[in-house]
C-alpha atoms as a PDB file:
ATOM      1  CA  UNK A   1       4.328 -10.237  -9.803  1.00  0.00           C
ATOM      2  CA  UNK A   2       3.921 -13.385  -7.633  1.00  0.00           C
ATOM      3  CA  UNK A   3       5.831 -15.281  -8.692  1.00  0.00           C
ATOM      4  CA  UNK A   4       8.922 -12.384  -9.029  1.00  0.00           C
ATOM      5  CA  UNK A   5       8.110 -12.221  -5.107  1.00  0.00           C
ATOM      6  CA  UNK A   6       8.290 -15.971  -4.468  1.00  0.00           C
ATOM      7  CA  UNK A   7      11.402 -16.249  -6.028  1.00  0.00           C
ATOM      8  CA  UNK A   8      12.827 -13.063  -4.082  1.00  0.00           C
ATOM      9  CA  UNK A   9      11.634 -14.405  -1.357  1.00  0.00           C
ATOM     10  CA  UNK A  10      13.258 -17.871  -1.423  1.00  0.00           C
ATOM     11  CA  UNK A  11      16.525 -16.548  -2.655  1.00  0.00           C
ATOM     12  CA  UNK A  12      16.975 -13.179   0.163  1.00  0.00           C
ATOM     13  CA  UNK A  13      17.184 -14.682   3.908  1.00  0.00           C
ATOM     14  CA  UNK A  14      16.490 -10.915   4.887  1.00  0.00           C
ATOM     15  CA  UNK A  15      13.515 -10.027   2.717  1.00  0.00           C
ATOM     16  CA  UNK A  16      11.640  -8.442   5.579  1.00  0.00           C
ATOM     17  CA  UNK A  17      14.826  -5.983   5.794  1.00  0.00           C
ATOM     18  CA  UNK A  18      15.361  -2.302   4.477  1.00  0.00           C
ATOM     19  CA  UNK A  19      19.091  -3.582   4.742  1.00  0.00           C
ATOM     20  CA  UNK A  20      18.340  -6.331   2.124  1.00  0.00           C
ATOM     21  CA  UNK A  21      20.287  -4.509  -0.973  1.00  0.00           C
ATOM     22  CA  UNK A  22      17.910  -5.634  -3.782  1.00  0.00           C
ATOM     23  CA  UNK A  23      14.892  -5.270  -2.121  1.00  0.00           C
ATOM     24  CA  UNK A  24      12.387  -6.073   0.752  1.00  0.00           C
ATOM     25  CA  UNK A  25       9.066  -6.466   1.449  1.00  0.00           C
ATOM     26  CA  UNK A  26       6.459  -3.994   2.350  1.00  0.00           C
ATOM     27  CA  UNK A  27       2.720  -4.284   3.115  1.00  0.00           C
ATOM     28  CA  UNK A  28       0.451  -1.994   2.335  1.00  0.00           C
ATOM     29  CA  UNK A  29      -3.067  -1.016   2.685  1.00  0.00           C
ATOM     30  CA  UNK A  30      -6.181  -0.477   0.028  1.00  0.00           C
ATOM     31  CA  UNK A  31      -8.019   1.218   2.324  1.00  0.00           C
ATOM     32  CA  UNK A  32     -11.932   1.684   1.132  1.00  0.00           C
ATOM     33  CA  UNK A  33     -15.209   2.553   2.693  1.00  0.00           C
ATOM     34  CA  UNK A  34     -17.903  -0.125   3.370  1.00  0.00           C
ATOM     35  CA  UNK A  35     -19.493   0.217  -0.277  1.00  0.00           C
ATOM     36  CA  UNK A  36     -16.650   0.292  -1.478  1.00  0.00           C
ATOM     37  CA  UNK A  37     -16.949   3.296  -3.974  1.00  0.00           C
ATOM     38  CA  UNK A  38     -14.330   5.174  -2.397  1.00  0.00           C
ATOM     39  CA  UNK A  39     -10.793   4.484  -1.429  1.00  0.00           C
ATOM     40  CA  UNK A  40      -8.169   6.737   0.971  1.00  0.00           C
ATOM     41  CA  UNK A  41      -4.954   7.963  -0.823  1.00  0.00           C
ATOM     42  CA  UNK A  42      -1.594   9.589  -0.118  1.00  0.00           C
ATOM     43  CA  UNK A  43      -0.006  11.711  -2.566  1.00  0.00           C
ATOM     44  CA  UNK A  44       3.084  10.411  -1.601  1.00  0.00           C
ATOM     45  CA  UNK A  45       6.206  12.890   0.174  1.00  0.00           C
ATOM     46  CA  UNK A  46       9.089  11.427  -1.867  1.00  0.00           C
ATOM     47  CA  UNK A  47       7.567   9.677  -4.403  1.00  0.00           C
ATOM     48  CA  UNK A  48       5.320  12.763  -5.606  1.00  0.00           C
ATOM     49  CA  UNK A  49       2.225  10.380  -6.804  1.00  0.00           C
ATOM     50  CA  UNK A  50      -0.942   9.321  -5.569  1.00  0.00           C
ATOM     51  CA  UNK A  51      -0.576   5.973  -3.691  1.00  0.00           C
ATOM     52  CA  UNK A  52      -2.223   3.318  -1.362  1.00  0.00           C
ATOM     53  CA  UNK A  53      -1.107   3.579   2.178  1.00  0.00           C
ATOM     54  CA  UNK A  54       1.605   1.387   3.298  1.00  0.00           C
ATOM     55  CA  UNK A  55       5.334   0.796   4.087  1.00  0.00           C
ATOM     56  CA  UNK A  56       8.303  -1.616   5.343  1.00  0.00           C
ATOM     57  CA  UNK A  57       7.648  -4.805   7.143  1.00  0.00           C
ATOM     58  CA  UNK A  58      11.279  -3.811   8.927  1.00  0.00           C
ATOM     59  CA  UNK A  59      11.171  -7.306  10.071  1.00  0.00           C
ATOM     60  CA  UNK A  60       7.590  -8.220  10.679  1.00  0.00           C
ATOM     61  CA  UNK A  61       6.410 -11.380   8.843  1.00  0.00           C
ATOM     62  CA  UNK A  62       3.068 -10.545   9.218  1.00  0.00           C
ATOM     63  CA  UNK A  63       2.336  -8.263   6.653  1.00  0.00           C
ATOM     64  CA  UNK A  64      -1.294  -7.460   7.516  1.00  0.00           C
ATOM     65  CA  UNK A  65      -0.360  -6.615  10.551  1.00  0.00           C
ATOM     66  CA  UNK A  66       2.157  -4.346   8.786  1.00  0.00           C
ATOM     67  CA  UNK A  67      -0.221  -2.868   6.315  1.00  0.00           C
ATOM     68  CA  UNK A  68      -3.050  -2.221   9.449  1.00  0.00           C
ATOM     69  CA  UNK A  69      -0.108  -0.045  11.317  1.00  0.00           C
ATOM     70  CA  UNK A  70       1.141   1.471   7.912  1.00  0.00           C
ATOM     71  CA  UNK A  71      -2.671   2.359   7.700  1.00  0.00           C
ATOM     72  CA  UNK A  72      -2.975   4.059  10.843  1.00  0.00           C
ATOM     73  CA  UNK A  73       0.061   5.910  11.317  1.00  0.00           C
ATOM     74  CA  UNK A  74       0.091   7.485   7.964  1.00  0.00           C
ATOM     75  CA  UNK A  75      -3.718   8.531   7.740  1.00  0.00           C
ATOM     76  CA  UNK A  76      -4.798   8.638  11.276  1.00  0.00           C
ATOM     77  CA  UNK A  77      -7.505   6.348  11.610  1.00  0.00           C
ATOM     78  CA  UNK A  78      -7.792   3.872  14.161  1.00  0.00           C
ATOM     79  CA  UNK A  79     -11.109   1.758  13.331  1.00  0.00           C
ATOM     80  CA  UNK A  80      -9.177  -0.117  10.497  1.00  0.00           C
ATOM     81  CA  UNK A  81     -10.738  -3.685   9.542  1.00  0.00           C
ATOM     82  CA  UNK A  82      -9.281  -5.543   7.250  1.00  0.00           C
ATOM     83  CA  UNK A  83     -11.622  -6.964   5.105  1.00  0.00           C
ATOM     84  CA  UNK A  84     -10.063 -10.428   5.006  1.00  0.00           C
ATOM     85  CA  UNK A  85      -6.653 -11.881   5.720  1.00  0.00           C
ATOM     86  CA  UNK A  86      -5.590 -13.129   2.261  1.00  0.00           C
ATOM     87  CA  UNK A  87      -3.824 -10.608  -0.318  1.00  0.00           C
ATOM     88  CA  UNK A  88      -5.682  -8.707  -2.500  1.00  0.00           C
ATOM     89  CA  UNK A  89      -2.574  -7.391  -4.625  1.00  0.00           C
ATOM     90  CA  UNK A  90       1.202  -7.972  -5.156  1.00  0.00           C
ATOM     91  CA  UNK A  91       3.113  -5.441  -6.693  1.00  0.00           C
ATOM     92  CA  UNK A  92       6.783  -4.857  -7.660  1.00  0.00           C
ATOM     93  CA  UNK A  93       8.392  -1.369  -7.763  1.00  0.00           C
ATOM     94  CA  UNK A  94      11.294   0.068  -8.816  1.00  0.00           C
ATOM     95  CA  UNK A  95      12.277   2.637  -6.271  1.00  0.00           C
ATOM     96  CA  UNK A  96      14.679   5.370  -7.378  1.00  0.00           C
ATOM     97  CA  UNK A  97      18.002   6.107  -5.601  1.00  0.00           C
ATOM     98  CA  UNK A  98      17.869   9.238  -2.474  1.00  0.00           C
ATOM     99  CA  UNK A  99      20.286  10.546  -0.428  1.00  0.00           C
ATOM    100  CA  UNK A 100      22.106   8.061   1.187  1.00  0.00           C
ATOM    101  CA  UNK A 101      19.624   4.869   0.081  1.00  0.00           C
ATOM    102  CA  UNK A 102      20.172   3.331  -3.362  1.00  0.00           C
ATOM    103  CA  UNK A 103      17.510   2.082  -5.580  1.00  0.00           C
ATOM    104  CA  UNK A 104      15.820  -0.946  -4.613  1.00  0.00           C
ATOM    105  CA  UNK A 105      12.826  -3.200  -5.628  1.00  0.00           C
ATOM    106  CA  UNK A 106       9.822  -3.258  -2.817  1.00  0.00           C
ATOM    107  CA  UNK A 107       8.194  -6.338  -3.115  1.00  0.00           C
ATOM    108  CA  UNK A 108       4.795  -5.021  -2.014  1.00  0.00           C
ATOM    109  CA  UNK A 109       1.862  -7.397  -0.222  1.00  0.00           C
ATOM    110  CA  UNK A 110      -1.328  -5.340  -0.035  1.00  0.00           C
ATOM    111  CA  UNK A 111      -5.006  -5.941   1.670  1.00  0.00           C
ATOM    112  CA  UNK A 112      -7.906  -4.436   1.618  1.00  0.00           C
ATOM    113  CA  UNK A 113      -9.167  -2.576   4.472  1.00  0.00           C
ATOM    114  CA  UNK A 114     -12.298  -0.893   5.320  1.00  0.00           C
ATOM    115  CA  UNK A 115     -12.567   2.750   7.450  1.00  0.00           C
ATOM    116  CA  UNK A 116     -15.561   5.419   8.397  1.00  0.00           C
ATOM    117  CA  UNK A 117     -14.779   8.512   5.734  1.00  0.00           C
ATOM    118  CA  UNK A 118     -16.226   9.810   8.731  1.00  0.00           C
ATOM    119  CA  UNK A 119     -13.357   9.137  11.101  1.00  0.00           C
ATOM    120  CA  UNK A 120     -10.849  12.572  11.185  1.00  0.00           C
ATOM    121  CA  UNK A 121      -7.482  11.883   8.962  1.00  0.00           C
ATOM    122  CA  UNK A 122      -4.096  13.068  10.466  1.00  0.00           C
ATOM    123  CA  UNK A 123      -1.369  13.278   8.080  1.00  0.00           C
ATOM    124  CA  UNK A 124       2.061  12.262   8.644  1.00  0.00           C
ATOM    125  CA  UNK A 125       3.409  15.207   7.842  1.00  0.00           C
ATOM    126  CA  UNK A 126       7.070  12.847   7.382  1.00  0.00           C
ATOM    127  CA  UNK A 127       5.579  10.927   4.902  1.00  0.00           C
ATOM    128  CA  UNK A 128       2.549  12.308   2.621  1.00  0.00           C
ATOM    129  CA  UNK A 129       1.849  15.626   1.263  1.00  0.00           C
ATOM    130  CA  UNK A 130      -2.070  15.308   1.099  1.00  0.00           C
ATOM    131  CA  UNK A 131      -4.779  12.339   2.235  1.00  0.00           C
ATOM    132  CA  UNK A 132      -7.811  12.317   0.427  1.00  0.00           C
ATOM    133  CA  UNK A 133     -10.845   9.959  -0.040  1.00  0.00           C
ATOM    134  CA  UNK A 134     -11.006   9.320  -3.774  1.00  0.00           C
ATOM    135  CA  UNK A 135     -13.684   7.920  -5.555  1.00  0.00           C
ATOM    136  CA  UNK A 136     -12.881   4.382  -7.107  1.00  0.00           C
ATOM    137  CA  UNK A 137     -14.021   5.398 -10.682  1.00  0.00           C
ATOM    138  CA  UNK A 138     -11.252   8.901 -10.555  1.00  0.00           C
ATOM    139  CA  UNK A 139      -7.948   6.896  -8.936  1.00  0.00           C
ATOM    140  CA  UNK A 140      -6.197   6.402 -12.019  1.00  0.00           C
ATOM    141  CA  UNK A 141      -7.311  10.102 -13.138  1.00  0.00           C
ATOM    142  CA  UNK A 142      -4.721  10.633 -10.056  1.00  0.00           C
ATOM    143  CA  UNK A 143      -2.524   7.646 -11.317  1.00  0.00           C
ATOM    144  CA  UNK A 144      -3.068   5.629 -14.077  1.00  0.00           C
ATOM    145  CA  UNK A 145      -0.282   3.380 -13.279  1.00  0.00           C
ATOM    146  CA  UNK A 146      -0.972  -0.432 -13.933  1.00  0.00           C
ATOM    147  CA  UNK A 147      -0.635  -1.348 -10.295  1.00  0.00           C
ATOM    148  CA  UNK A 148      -2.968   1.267  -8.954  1.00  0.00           C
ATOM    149  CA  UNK A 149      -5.954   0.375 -12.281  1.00  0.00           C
ATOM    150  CA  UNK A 150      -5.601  -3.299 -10.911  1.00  0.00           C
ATOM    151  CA  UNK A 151      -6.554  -2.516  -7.781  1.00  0.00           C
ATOM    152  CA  UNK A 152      -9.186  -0.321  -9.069  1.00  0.00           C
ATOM    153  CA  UNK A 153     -10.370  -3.078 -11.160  1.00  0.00           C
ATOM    154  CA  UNK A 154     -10.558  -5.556  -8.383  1.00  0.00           C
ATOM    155  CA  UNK A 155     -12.312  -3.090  -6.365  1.00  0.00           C
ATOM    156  CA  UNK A 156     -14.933  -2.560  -8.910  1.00  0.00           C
ATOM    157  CA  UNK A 157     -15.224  -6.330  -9.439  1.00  0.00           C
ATOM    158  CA  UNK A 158     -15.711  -7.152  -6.017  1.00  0.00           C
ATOM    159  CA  UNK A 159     -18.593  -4.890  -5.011  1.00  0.00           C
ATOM    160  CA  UNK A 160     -20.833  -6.789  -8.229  1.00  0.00           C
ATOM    161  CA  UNK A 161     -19.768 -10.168  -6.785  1.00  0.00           C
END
């Protein structure tokens, strides 16, 4: 997966685009609570899965900065901390064709985050069905999709390091 997004990267001039036909970047954010046994999750509008919080970088090179305002205006919360500034995941996804968009490859940059399960959750109603706080140990009862065990897995390896 990184190196897929290094090589998109060198080769698209817009990568940071939604107008960039093949693809584009997006950041997104693996949002968990301090002891890290639980994580927030969207079931998804369009998509209709259980996913991370996140979206397009729609120019921004800073894609922390893109997953912490992904984070907040899909869920709400406004005590985000990220957790630290390097990557936890890259991902590459096929995303189907709708409406007037054709299918496209987001070339996905994601960090970890930490919230308060306490803080209230506010749905974008434009982009997410549900929010929950999941356990760690049930996301991939949810979605057992590669890219969302891997962040499970680095989850679960982090908190015994």
């Amino acid at each position: 997966m990184v190196a897929e997004t290094i090589c998109f990267v060198e080769a698209e001039w817009d990568c940071l685009s939604r107008a960039c036909a093949p693809g584009h970047l997006t950041g997104s954010a693996w949002i968990v609570d301090a002891a890290r046994g639980r994580t927030l999750l969207t079931h998804h509008l369009k998509l209709e899965k259980w996913l991370q919080l996140g979206g397009h970088a729609d120019g921004d090179g800073d894609l922390l900065a893109v997953a912490l305002r992904e984070g907040t205006e899909e869920s709400g919360l406004t005590r985000l901390r990220a957790v630290s500034a390097e990557i936890f995941d890259v991902d590459r996804h096929w995303i189907p064709a709708r409406k007037m968009e054709p299918a496209h490859w987001h070339y996905d940059l994601r960090f970890i985050i930490e919230a308060d399960p306490g803080e209230p959750l506010v749905r974008a109603a434009n982009e997410s069905k549900e929010l929950a706080w999941v356990a760690v140990s049930g996301v991939t009862a949810l979605n057992p999709e590669e890219s969302m065990a891997r962040m499970v897995r680095k989850t679960v390896a982090g908190r015994r390091g």
